[in-house]
C-alpha atoms as a PDB file:
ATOM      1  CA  UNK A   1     256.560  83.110 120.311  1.00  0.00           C
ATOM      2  CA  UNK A   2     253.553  83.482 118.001  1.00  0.00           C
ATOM      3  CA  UNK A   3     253.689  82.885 114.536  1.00  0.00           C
ATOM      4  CA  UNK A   4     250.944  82.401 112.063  1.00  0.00           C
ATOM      5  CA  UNK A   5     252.641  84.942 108.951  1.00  0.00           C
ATOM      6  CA  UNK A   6     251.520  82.505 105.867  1.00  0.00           C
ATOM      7  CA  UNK A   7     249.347  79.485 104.523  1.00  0.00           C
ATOM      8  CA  UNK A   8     252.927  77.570 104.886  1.00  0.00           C
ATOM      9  CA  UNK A   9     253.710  78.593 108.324  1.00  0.00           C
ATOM     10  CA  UNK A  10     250.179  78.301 109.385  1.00  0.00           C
ATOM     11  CA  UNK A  11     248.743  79.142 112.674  1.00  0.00           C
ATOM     12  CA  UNK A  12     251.172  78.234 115.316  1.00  0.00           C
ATOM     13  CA  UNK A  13     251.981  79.346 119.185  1.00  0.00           C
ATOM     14  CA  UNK A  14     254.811  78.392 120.448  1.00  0.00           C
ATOM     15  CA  UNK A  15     255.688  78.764 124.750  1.00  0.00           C
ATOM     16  CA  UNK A  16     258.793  79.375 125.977  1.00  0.00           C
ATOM     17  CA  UNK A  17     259.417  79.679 129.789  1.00  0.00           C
ATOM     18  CA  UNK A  18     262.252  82.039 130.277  1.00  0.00           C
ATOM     19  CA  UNK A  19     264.418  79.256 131.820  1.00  0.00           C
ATOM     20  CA  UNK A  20     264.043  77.504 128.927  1.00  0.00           C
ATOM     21  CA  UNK A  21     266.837  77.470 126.506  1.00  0.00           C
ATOM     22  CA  UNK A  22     265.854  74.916 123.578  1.00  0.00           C
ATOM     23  CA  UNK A  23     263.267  75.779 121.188  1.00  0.00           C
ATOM     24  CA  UNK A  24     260.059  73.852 121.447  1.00  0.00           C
ATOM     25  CA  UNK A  25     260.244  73.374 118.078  1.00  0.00           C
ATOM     26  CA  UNK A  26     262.335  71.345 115.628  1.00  0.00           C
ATOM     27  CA  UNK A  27     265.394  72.205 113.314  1.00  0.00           C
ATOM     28  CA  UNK A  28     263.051  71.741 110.567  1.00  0.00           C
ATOM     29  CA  UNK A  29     260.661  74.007 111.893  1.00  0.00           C
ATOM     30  CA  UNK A  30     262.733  76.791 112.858  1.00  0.00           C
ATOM     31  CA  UNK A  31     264.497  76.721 109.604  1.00  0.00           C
ATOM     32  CA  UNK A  32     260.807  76.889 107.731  1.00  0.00           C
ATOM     33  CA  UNK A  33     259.481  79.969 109.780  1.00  0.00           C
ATOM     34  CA  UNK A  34     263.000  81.974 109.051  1.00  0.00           C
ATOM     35  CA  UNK A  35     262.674  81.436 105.555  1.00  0.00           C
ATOM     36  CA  UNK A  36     259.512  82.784 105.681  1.00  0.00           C
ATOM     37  CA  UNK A  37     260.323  85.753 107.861  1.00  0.00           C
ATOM     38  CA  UNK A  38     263.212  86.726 105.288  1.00  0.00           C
ATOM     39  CA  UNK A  39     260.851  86.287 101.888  1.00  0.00           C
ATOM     40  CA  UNK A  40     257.948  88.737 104.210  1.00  0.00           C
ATOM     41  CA  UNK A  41     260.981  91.144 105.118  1.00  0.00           C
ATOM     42  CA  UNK A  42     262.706  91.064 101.346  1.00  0.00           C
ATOM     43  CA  UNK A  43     258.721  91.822  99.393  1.00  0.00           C
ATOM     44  CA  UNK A  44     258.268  94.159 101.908  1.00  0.00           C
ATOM     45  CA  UNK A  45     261.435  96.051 101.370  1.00  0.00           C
ATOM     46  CA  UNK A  46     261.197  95.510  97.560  1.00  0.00           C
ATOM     47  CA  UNK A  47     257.440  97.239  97.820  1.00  0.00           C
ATOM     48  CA  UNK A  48     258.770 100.103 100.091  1.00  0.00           C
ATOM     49  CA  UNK A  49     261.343 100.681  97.805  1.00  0.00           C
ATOM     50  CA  UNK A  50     259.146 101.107  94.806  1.00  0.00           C
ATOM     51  CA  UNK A  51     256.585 102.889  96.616  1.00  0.00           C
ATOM     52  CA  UNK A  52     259.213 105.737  97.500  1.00  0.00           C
ATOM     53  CA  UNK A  53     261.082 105.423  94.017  1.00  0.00           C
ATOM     54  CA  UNK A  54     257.207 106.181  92.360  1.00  0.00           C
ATOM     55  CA  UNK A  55     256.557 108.950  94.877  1.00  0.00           C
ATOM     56  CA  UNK A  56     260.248 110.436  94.561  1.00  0.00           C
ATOM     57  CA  UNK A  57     258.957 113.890  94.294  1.00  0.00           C
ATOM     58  CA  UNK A  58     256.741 114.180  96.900  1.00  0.00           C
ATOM     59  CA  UNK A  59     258.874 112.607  99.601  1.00  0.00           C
ATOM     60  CA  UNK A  60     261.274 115.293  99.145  1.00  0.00           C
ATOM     61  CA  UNK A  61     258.797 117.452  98.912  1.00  0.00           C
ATOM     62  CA  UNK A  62     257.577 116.522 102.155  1.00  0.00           C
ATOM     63  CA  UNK A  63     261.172 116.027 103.646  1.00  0.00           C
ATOM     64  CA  UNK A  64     261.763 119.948 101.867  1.00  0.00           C
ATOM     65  CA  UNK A  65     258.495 121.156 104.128  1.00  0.00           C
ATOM     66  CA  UNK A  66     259.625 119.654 106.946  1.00  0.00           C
ATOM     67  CA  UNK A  67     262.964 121.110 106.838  1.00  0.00           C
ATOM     68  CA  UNK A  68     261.697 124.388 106.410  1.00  0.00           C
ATOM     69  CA  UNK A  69     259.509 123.686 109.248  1.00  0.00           C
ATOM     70  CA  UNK A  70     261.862 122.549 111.989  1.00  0.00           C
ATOM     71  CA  UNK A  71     264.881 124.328 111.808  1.00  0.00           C
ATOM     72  CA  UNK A  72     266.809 123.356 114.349  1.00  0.00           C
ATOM     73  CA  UNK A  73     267.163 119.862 112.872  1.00  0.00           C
ATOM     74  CA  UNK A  74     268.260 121.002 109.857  1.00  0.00           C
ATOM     75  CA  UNK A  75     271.834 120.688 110.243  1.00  0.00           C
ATOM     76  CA  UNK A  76     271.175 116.692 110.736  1.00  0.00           C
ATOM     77  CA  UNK A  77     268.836 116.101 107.455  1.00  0.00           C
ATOM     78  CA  UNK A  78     269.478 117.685 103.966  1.00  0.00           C
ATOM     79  CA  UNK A  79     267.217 117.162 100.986  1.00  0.00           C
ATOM     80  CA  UNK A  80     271.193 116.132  99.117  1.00  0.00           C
ATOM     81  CA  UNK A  81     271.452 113.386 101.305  1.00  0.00           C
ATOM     82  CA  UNK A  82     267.421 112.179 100.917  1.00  0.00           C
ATOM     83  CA  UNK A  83     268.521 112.609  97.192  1.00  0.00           C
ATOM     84  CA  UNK A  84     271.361 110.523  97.269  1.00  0.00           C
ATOM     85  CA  UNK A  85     269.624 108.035  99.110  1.00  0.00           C
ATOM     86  CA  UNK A  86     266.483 107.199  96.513  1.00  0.00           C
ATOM     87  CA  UNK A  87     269.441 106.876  94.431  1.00  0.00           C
ATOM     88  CA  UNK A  88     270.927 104.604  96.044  1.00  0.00           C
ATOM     89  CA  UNK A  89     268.150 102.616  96.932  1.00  0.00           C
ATOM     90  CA  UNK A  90     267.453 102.639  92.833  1.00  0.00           C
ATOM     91  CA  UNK A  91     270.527 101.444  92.075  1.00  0.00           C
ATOM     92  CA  UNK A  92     270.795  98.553  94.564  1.00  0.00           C
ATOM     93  CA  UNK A  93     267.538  98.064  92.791  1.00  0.00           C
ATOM     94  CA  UNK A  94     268.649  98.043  89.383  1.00  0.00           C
ATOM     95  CA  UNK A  95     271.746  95.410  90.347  1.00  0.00           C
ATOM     96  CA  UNK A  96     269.095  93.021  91.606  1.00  0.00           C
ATOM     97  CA  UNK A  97     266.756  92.920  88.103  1.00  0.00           C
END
């Protein structure tokens, strides 16, 4: 395992043999670097979120173009349920604030 994500984390390299089944790493440690995993996950999430909600329009724009384009999928996608989703997404949003 390599991980190096953040000042806190810092530059790190970790080997594990496939035999091996403890961590070669402490409690501590592995505690520290999934804490850190979950805040880089959660802002990136938050930031994709926002990015779509400002650019509402021309994702289903896009997602409209493409469904004109490939027929044959569009049984499976429909610009309702890319709708409903942003909206979704928003209000999760919203419940967080």
């Amino acid at each position: 395992m390599h991980a190096g994500m953040n000042e806190k984390v810092g530059l790190l390299s970790y080997r594990m043999d496939r035999d091996q089944f403890d961590k070669p790493y402490s409690n501590e440690t592995a505690q520290m670097i999934d804490h850190e995993v979950r805040t880089f996950v959660d802002t990136a999430y938050k930031r994709t979120v926002a990015i779509v909600e400002e650019k509402k329009e021309l994702v289903q724009a896009m997602a409209k173009e493409l469904l004109d384009k490939e027929v044959g999928m569009a049984s499976n996608f429909a610009p309702r349920r890319l709708t409903c989703h942003l909206e979704a997404m928003s209000n999760r949003r919203a419940l967080r604030k």
